[in-house]
C-alpha atoms as a PDB file:
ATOM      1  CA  UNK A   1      55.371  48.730   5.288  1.00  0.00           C
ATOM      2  CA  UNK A   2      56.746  48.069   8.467  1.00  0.00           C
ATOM      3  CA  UNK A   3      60.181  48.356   9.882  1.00  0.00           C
ATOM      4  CA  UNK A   4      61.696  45.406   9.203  1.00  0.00           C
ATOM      5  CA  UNK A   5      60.444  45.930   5.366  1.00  0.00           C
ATOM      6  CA  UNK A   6      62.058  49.153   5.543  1.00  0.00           C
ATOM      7  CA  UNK A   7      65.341  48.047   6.839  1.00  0.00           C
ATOM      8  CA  UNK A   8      65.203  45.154   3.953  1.00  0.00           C
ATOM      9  CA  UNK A   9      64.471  47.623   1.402  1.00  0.00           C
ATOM     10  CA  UNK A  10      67.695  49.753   2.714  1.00  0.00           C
ATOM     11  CA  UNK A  11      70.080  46.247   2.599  1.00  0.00           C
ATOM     12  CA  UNK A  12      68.861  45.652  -0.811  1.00  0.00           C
ATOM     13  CA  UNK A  13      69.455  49.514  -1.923  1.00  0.00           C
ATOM     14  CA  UNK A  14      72.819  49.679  -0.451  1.00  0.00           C
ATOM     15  CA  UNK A  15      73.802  45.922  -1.954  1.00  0.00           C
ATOM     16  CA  UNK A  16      72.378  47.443  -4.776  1.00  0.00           C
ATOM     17  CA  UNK A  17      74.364  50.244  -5.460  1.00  0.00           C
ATOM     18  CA  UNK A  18      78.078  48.608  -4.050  1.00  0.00           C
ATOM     19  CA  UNK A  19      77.391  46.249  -7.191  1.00  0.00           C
ATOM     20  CA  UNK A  20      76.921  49.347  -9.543  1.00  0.00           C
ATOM     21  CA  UNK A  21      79.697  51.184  -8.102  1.00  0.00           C
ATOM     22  CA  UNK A  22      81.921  48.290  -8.793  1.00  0.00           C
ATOM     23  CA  UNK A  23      80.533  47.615 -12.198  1.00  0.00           C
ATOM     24  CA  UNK A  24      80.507  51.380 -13.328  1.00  0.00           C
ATOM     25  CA  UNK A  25      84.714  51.555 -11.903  1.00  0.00           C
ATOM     26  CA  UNK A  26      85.056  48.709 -13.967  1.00  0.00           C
ATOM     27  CA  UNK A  27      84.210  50.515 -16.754  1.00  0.00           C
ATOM     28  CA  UNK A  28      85.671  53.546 -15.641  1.00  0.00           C
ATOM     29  CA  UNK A  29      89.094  51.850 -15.052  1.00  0.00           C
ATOM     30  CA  UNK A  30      88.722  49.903 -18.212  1.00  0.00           C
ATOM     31  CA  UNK A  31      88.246  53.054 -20.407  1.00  0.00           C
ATOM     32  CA  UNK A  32      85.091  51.650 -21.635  1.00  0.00           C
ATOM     33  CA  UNK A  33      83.951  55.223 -19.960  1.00  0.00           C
ATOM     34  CA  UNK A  34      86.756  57.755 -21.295  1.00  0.00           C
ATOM     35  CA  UNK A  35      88.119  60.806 -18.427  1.00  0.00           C
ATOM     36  CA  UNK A  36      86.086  63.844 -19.533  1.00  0.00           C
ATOM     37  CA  UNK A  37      82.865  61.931 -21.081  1.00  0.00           C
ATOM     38  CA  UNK A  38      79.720  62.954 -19.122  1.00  0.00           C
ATOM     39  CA  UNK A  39      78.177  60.256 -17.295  1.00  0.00           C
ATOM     40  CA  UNK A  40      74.355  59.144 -18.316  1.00  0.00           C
ATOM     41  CA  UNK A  41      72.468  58.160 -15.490  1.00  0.00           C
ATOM     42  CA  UNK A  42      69.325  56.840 -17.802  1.00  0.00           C
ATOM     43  CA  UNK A  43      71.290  54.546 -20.161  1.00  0.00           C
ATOM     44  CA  UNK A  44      73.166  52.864 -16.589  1.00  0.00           C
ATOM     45  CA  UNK A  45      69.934  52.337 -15.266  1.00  0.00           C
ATOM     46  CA  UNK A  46      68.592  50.890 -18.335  1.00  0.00           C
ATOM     47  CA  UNK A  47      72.106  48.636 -18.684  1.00  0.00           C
ATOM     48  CA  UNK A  48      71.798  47.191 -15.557  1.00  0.00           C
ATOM     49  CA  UNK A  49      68.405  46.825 -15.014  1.00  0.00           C
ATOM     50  CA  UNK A  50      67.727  49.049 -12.300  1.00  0.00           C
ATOM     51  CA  UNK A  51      66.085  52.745 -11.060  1.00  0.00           C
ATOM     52  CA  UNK A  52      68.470  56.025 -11.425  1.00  0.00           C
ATOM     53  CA  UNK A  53      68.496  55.979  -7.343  1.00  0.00           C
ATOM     54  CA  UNK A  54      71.122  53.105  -6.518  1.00  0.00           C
ATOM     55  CA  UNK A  55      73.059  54.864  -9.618  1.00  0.00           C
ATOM     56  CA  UNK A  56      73.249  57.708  -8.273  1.00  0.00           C
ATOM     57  CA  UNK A  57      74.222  56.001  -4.359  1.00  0.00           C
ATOM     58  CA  UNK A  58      76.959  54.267  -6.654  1.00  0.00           C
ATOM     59  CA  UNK A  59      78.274  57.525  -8.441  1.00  0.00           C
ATOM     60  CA  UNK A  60      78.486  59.547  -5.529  1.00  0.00           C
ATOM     61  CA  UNK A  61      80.406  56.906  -3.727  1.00  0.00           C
ATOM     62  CA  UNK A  62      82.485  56.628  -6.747  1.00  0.00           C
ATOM     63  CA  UNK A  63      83.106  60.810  -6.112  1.00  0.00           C
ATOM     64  CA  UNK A  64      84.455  60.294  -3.228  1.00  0.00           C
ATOM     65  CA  UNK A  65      87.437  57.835  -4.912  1.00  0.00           C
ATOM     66  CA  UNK A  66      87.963  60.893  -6.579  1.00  0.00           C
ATOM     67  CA  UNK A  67      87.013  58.513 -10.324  1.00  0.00           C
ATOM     68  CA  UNK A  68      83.910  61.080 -10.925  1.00  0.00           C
ATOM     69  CA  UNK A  69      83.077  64.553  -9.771  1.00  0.00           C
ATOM     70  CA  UNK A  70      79.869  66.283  -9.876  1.00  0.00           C
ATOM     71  CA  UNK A  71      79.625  69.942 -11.874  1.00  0.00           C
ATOM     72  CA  UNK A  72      76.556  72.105 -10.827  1.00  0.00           C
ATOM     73  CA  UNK A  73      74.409  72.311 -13.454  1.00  0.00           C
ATOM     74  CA  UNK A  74      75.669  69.769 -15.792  1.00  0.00           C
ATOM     75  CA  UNK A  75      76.076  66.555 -14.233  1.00  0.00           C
ATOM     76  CA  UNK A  76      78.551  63.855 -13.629  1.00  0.00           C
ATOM     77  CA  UNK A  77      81.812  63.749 -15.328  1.00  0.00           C
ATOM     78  CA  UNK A  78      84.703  61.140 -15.533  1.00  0.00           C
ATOM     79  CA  UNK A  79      87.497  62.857 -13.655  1.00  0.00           C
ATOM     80  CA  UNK A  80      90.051  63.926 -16.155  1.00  0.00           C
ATOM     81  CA  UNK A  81      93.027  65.104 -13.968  1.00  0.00           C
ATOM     82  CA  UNK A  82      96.427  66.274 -15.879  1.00  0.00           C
ATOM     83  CA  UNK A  83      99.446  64.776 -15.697  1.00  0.00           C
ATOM     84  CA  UNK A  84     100.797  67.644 -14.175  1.00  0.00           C
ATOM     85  CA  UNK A  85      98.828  67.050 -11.254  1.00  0.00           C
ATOM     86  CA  UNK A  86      99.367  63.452 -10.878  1.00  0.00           C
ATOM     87  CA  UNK A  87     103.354  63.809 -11.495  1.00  0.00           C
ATOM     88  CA  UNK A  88     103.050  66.223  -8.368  1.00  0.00           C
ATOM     89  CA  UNK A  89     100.854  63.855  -6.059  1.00  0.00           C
ATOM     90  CA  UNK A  90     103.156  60.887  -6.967  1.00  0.00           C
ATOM     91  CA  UNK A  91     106.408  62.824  -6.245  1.00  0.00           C
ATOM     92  CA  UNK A  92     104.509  63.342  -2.531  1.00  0.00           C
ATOM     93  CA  UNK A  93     103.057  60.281  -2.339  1.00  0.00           C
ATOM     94  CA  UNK A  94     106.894  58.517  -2.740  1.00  0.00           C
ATOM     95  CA  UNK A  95     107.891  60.272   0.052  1.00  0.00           C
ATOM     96  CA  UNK A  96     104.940  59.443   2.529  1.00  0.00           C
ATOM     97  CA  UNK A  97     105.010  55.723   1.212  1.00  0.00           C
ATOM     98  CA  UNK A  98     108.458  55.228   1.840  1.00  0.00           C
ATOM     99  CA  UNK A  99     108.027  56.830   5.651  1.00  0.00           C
ATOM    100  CA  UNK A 100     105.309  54.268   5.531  1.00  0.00           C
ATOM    101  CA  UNK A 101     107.303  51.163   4.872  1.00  0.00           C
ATOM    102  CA  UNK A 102     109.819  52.384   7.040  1.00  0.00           C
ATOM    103  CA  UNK A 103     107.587  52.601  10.327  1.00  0.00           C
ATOM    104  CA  UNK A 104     106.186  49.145   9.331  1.00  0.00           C
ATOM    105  CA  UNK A 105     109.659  47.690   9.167  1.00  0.00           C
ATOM    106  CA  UNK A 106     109.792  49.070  12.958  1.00  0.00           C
ATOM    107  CA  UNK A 107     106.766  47.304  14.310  1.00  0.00           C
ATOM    108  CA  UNK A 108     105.108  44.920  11.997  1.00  0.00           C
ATOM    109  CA  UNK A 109     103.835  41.826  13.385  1.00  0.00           C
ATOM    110  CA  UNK A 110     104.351  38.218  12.675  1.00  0.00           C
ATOM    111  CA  UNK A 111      99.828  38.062  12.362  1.00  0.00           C
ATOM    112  CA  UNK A 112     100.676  41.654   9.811  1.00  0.00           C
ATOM    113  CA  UNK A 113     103.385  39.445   8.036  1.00  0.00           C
ATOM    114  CA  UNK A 114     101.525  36.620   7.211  1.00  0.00           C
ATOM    115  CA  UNK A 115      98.764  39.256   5.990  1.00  0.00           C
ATOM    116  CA  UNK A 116     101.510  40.690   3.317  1.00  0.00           C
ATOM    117  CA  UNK A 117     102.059  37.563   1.898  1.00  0.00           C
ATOM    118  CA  UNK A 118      98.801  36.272   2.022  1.00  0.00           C
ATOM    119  CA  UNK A 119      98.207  39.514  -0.263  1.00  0.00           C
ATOM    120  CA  UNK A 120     101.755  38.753  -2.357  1.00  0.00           C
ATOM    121  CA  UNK A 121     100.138  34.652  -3.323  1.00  0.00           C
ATOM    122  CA  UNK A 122      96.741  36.314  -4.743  1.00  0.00           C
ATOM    123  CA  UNK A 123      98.596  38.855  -6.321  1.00  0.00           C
ATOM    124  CA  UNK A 124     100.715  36.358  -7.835  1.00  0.00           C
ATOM    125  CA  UNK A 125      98.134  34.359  -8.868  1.00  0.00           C
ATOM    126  CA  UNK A 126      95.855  36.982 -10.348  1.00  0.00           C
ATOM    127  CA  UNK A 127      99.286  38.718 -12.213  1.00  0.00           C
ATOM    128  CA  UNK A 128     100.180  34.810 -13.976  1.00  0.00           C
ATOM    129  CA  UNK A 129      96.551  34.967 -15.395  1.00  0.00           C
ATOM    130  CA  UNK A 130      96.435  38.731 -16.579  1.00  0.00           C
ATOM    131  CA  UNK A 131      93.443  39.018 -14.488  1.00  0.00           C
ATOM    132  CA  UNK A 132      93.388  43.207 -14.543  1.00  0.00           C
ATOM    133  CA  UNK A 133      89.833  42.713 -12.281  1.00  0.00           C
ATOM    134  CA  UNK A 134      91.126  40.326  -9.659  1.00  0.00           C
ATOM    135  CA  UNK A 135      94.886  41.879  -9.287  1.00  0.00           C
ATOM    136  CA  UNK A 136      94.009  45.942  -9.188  1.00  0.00           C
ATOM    137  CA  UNK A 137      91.485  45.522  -5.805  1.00  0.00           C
ATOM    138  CA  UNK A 138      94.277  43.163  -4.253  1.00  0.00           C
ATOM    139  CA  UNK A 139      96.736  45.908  -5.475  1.00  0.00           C
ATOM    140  CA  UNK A 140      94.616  48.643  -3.684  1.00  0.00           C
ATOM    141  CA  UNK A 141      93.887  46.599  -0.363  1.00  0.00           C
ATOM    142  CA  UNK A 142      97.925  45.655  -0.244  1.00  0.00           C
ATOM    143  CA  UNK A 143      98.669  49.622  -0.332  1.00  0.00           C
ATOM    144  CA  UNK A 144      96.015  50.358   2.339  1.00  0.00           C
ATOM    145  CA  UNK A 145      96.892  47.951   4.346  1.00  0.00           C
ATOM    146  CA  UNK A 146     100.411  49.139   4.765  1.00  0.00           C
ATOM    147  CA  UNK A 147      99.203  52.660   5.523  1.00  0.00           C
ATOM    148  CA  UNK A 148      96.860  51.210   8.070  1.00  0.00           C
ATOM    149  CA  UNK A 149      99.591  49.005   9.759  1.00  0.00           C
ATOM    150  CA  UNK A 150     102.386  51.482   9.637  1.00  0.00           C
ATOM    151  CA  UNK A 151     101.150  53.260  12.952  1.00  0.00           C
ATOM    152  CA  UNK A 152     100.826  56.714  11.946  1.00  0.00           C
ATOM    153  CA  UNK A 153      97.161  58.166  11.463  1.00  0.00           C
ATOM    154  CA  UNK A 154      98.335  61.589  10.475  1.00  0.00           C
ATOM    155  CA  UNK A 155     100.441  59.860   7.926  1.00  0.00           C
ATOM    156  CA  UNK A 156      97.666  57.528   6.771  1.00  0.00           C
ATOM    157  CA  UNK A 157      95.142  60.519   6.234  1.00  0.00           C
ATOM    158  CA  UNK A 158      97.535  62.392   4.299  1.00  0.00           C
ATOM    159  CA  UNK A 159      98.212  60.025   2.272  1.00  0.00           C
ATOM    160  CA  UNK A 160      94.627  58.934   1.382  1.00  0.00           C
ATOM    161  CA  UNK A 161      93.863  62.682   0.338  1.00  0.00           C
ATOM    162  CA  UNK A 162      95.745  62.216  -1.958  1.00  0.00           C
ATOM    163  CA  UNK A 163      95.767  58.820  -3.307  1.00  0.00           C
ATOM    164  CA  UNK A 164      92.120  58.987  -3.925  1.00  0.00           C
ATOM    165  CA  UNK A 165      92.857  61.144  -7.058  1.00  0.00           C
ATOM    166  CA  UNK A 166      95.368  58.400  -8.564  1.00  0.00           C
ATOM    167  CA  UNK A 167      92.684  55.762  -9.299  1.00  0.00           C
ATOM    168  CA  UNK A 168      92.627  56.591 -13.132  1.00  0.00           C
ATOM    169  CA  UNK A 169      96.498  57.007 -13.244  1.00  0.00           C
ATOM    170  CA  UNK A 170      97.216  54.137 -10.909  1.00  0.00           C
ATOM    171  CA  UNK A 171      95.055  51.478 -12.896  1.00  0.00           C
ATOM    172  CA  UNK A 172      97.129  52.976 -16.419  1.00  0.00           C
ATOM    173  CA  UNK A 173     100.308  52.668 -14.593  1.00  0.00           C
ATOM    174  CA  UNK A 174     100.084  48.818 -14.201  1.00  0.00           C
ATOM    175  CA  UNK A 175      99.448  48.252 -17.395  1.00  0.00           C
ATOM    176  CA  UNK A 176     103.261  49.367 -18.638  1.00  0.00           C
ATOM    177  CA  UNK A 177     106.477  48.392 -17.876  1.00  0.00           C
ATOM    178  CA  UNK A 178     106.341  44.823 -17.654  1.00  0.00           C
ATOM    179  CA  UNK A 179     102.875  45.120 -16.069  1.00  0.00           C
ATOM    180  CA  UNK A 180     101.708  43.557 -13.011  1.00  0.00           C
ATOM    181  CA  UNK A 181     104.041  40.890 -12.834  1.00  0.00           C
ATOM    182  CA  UNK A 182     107.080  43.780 -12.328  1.00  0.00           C
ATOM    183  CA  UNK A 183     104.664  45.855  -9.990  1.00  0.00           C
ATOM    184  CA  UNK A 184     104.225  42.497  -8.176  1.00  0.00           C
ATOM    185  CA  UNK A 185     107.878  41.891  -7.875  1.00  0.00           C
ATOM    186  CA  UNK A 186     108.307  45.511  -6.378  1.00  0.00           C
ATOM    187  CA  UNK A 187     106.015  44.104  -4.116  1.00  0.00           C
ATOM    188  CA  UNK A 188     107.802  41.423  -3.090  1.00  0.00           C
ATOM    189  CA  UNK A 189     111.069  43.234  -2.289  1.00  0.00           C
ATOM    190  CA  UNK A 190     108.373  45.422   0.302  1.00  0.00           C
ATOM    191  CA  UNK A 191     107.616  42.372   2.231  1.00  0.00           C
ATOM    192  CA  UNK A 192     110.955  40.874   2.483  1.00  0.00           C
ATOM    193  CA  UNK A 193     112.119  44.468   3.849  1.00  0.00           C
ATOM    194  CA  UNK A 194     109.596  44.553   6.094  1.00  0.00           C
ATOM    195  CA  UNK A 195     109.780  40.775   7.095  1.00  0.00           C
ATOM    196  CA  UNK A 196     113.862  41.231   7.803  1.00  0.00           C
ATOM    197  CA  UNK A 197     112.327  44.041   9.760  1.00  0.00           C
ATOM    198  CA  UNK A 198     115.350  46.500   8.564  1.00  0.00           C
ATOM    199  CA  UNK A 199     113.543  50.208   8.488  1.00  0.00           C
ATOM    200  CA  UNK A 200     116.100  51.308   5.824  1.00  0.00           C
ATOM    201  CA  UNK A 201     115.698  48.966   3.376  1.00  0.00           C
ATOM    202  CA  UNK A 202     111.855  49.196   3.704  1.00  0.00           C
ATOM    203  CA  UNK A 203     111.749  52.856   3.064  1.00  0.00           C
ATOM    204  CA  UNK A 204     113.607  52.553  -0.188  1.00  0.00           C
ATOM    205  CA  UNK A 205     111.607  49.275  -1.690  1.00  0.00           C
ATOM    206  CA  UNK A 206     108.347  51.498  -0.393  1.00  0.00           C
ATOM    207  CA  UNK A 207     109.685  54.795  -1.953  1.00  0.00           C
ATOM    208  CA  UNK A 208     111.207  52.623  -5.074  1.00  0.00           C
ATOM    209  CA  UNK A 209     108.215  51.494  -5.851  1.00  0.00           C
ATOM    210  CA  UNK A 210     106.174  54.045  -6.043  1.00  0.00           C
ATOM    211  CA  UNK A 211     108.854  55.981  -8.376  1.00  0.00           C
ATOM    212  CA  UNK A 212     108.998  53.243 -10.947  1.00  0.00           C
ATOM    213  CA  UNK A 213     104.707  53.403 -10.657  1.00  0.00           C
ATOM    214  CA  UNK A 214     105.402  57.334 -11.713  1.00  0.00           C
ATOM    215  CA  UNK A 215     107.627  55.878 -14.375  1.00  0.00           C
ATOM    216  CA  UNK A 216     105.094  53.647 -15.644  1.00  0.00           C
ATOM    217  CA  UNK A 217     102.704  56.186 -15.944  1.00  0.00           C
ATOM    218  CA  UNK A 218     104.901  58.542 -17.841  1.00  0.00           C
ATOM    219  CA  UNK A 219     105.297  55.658 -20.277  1.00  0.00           C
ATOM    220  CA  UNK A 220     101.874  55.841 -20.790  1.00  0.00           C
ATOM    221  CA  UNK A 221     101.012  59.480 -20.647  1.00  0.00           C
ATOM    222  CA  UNK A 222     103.905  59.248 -23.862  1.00  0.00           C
ATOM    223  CA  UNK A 223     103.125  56.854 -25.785  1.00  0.00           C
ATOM    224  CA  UNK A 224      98.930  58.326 -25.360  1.00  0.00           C
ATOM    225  CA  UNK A 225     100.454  61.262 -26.719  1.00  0.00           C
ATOM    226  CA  UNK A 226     102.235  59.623 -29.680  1.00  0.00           C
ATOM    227  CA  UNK A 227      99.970  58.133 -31.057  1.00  0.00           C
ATOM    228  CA  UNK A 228      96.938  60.739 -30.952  1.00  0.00           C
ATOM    229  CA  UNK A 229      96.135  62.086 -34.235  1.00  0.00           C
ATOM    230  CA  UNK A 230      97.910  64.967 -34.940  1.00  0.00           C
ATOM    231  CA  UNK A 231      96.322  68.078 -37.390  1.00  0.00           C
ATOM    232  CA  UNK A 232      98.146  68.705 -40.111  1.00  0.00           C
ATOM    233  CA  UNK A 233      98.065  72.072 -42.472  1.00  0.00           C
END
């Protein structure tokens, strides 16, 4: 095999395993693969069709959205943070978003604009269908691009430490309340904050938003709770 084989067999590894990874945080995300359930390597490779190497490229990459972690000794797990935890990194997480919005508001762009809305029409779109798949990466990219344009690196690392432990939480969060069409409409207010370019306003849609996103999870961290069996004497 020469080089250029070898560099084609790399592509097709690496194309290989960004499919997986998506396919597996489907699953993930969809509860098809429950927090806490250990994952099995064999029957993924046997489900898609493919050798335990580009699942394990797509796991470990899926480790570092904080969706799976790795226990010595026993394998791959489903990350099954508590609420507790969550609760704590969204209380955080309102404050550094709102500090984010408000920078934006301070220097965004009329190219950075256009972006945001671009991101508010397939949003939109996606929300009107109930298309879970097609709205949560918009959802994600929206966020990230925010962080990115705000300015502030120190902020923007921050705020992806902790973020990356909210996949699980975030993806259960849009689901209640109204949904994505109310998360969408908390996006909407963002943009026109940003847009009128008034810092103020921007920090509370920004920090608003990601309050009522806590709410929403609540909602759902209650109404789990409700209706799991309960043991009876």
């Amino acid at each position: 095999m020469n080089a250029t084989d070898d560099a084609l067999t790399i592509l097709r590894t690496r194309s290989l395993s960004g499919v997986l990874e998506r396919e597996i945080e489907k699953a993930i995300l969809g509860g098809e693969i429950p927090p806490g359930k250990r994952v099995n390597e064999n029957l993924l490779a046997t489900r898609f069709g493919t050798s335990r190497g580009p699942v394990r490229e797509a796991l470990r990459a899926l480790e570092g959205l904080g969706l799976v972690e790795l226990i010595p000794n026993r394998g791959v797990f489903i990350r099954q943070p508590a609420v507790e935890e969550a609760i704590e990194i969204y209380d955080v997480r309102t404050v550094l978003f709102g500090l984010a919005g408000k920078l934006l508001a301070a220097r965004i762009t009329d190219a950075e604009i256009a972006r945001l809305k671009g991101y508010l029409e397939q949003m939109e779109a996606a929300a009107r269908s109930r298309d879970f798949d097609r709205y949560y990466p918009l959802n994600l990219a929206f966020h990230e691009f925010i962080i990115d344009a705000c300015g502030n690196a120190t902020l923007a690392a921050q705020y992806r430490g902790l973020v990356k432990k909210l996949h699980l939480f975030r993806a259960r969060s849009l689901v209640q309340g109204g949904g994505l069409e109310v998360s969408n409409l908390e996006h909407r207010e963002m943009v026109e904050a940003v847009t009128a370019r008034d810092p103020e306003r921007a920090q509370r849609a920004h920090s608003d938003h990601v309050a009522r996103a806590k709410a929403r999870l609540l909602a759902a961290y209650q109404k789990a709770e409700a209706q799991a069996p309960r043991l009876t004497n």
